[in-house]
C-alpha atoms as a PDB file:
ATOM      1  CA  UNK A   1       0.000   0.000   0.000  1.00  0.00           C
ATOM      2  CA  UNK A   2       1.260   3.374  -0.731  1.00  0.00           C
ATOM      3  CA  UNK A   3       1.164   6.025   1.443  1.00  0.00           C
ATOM      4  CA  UNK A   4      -0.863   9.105   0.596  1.00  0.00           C
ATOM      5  CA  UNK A   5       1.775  11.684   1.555  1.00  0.00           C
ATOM      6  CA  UNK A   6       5.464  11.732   1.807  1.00  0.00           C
ATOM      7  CA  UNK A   7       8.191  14.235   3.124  1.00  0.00           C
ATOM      8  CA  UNK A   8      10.515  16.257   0.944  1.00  0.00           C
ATOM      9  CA  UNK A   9      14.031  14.609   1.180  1.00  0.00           C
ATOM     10  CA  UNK A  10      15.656  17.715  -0.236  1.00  0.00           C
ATOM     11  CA  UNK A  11      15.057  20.074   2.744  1.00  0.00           C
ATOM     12  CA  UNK A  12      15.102  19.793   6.740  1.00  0.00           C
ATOM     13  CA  UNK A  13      10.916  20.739   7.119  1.00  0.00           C
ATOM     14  CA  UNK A  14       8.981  18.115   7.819  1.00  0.00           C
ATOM     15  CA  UNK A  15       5.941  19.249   5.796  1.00  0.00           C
ATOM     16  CA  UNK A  16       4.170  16.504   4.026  1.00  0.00           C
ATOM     17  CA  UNK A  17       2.916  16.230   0.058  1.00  0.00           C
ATOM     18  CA  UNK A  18       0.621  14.246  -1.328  1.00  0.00           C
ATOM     19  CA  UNK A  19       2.216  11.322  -3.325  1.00  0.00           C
ATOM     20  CA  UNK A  20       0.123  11.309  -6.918  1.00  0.00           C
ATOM     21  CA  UNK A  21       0.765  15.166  -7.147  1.00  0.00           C
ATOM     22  CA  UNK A  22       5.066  14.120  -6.717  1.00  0.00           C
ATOM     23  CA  UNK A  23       4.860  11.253  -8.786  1.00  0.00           C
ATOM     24  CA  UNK A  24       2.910  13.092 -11.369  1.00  0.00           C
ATOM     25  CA  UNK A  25       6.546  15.634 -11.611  1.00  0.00           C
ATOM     26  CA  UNK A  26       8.378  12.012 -12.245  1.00  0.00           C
ATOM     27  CA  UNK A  27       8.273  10.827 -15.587  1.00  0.00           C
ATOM     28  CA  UNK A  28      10.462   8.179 -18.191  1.00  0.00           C
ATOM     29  CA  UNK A  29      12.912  11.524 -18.763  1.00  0.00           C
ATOM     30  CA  UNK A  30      14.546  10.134 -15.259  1.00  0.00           C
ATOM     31  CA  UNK A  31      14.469   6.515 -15.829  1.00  0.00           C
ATOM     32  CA  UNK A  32      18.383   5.621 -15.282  1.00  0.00           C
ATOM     33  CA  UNK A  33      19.931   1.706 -14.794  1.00  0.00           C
ATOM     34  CA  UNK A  34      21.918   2.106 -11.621  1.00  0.00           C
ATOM     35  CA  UNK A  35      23.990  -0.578 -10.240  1.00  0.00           C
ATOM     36  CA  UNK A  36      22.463  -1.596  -7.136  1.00  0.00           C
ATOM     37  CA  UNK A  37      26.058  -1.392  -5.205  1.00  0.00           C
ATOM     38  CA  UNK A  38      25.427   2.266  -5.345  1.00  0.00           C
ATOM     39  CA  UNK A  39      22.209   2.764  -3.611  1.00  0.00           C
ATOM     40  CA  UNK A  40      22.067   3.094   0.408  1.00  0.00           C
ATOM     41  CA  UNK A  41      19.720   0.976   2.079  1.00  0.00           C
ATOM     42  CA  UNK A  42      17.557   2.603   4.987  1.00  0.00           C
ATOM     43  CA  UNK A  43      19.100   0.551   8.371  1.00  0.00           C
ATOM     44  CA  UNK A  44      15.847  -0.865  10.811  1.00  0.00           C
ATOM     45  CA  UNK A  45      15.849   1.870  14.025  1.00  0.00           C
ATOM     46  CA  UNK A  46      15.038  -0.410  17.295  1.00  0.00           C
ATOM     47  CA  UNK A  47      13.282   1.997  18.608  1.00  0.00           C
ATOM     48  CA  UNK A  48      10.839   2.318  15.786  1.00  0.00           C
ATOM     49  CA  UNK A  49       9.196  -0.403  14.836  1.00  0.00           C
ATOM     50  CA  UNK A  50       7.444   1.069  11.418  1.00  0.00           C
ATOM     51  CA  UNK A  51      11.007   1.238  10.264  1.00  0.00           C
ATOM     52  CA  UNK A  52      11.220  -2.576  10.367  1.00  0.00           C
ATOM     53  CA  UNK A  53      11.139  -4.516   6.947  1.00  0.00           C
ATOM     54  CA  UNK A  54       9.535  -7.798   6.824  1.00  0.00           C
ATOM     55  CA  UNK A  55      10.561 -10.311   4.587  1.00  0.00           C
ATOM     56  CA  UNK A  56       7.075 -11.254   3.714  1.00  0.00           C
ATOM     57  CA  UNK A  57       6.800  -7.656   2.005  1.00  0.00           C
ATOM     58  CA  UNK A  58      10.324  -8.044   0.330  1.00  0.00           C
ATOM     59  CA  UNK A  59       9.057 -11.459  -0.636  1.00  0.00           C
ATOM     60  CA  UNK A  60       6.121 -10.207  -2.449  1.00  0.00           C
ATOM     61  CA  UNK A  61       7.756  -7.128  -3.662  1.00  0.00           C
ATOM     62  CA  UNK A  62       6.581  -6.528  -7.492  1.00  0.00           C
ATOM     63  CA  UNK A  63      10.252  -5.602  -9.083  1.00  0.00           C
ATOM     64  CA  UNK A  64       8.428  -4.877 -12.272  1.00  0.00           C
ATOM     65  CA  UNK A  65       7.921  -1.662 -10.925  1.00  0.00           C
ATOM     66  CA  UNK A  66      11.213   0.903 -11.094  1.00  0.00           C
ATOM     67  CA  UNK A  67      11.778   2.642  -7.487  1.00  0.00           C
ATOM     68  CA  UNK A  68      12.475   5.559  -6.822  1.00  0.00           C
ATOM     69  CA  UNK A  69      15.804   7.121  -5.776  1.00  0.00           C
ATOM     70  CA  UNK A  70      17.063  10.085  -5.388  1.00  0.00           C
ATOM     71  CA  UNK A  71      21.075  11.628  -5.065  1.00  0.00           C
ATOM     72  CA  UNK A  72      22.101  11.362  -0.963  1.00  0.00           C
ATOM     73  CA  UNK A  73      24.302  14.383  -1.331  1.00  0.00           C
ATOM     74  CA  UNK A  74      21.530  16.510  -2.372  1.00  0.00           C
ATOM     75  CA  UNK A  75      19.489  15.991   0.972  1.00  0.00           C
ATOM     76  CA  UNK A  76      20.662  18.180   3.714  1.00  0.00           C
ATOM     77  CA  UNK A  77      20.069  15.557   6.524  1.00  0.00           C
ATOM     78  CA  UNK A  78      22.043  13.380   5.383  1.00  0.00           C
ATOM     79  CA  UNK A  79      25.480  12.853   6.527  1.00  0.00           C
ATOM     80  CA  UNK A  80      26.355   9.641   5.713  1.00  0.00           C
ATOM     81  CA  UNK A  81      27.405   9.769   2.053  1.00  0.00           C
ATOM     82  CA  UNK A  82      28.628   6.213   1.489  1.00  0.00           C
ATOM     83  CA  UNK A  83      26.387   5.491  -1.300  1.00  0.00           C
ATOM     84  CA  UNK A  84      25.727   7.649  -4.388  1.00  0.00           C
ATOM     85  CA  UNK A  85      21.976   7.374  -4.028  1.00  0.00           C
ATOM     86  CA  UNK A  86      19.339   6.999  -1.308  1.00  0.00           C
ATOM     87  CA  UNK A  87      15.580   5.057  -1.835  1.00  0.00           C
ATOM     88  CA  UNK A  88      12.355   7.660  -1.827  1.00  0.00           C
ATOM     89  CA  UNK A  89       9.975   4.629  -2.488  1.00  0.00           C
ATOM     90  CA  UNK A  90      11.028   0.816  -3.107  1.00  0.00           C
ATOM     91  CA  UNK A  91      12.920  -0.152  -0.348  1.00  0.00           C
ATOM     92  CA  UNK A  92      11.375  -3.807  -0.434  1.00  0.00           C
ATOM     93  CA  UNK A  93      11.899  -3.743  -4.113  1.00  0.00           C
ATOM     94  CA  UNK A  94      15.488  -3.498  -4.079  1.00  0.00           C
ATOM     95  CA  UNK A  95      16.063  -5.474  -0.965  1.00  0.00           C
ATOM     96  CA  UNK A  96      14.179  -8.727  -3.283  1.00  0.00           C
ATOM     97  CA  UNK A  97      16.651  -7.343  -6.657  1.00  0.00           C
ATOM     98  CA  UNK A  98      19.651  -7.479  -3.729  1.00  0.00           C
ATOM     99  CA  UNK A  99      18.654 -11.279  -2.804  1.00  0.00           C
ATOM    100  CA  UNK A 100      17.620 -12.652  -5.913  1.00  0.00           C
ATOM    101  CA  UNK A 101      21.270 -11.497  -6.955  1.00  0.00           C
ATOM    102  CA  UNK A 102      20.725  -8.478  -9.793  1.00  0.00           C
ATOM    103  CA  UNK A 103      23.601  -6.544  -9.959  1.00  0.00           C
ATOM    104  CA  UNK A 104      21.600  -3.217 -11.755  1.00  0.00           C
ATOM    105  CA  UNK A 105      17.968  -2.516 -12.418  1.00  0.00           C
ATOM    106  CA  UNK A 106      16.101   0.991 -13.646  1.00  0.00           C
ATOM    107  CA  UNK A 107      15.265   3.711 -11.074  1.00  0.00           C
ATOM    108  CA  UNK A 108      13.462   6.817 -11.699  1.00  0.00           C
ATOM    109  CA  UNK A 109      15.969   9.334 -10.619  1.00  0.00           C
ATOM    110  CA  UNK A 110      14.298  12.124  -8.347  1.00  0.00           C
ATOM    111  CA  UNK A 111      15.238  15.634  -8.319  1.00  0.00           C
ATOM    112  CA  UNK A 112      14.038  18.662  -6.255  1.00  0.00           C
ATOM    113  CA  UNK A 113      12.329  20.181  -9.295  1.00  0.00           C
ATOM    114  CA  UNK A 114       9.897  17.215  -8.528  1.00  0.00           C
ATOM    115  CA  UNK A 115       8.558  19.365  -5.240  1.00  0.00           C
ATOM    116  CA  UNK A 116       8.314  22.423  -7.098  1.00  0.00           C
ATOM    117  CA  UNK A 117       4.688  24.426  -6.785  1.00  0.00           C
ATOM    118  CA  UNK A 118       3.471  21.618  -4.909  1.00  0.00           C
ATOM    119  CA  UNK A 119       1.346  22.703  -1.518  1.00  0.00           C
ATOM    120  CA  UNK A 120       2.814  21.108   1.612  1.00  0.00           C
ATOM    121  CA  UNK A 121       0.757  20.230   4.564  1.00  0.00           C
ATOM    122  CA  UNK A 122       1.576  20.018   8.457  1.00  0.00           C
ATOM    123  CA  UNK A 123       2.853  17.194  10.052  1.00  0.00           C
ATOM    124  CA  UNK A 124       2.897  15.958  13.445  1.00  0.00           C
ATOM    125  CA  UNK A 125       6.225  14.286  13.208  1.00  0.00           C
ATOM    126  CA  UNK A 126       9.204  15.830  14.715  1.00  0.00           C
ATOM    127  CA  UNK A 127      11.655  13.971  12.127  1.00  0.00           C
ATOM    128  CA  UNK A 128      11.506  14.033   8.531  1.00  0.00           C
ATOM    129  CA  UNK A 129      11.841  10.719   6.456  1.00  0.00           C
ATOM    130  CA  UNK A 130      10.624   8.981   3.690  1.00  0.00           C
ATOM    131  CA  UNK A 131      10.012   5.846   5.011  1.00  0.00           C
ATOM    132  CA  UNK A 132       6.543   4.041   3.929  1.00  0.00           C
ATOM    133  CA  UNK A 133       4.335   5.088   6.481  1.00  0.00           C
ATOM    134  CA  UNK A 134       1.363   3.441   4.778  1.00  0.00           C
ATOM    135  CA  UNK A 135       2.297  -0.197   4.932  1.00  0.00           C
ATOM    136  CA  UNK A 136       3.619   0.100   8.713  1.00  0.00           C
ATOM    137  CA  UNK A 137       6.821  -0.734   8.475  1.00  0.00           C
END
């Protein structure tokens, strides 16, 4: 399930925009193969359990859908730049390309012109990622 809203990874508000109106900016223009060696994968928190990924959901993953990805030196909170990218929305998708042994795949590339003129709406969290919220995990 996807979530309705996301955050913006490429500022430090934690403001929240609704998904079709992003996706709508993404289009086959930023379809890239990436190797899959480049792309950071999101590690579980402890303390938060919606940041846990079940391998039921990586299991059932659809792969023929590209993810989304975005470059980790554009977003501001991020401080770790040990990969070249960072996920927006496909984390389960790349974690079942990762097992089933794929070195590359296609990712629509996201840039910040994808948040341009969108509206933005409150949120109640204090942190800002763009973890699914809408599955749970």
């Amino acid at each position: 399930m996807l979530p309705s809203h996301f955050k913006n990874p490429f500022v430090t508000h934690t403001r929240l925009y609704r998904t079709n109106e992003i996706y709508a900016n993404i289009n086959l223009n930023s379809l890239t193969l990436v190797p899959l060696n480049q792309i950071g994968i999101r590690k579980p928190d402890p303390n938060d359990p919606r940041s846990k990924l079940s391998k039921n959901r990586i299991i059932e993953a659809d792969t023929r859908y590209p993810p989304i990805i975005y470059k980790s030196n554009l977003d501001p909170l991020n401080t770790d730049f040990t990969k070249e990218y960072c996920i927006f929305d496909g984390n389960h998708r790349v974690l079942k390309m990762i097992s089933e042994g794929k070195k590359a795949s296609l990712f629509f590339i996201m840039t910040p012109k994808c948040f341009e003129g969108l509206e933005s709406f409150d949120e109640m969290s204090p942190t800002r990622t763009t973890a699914c919220s809408g599955c749970g995990e």
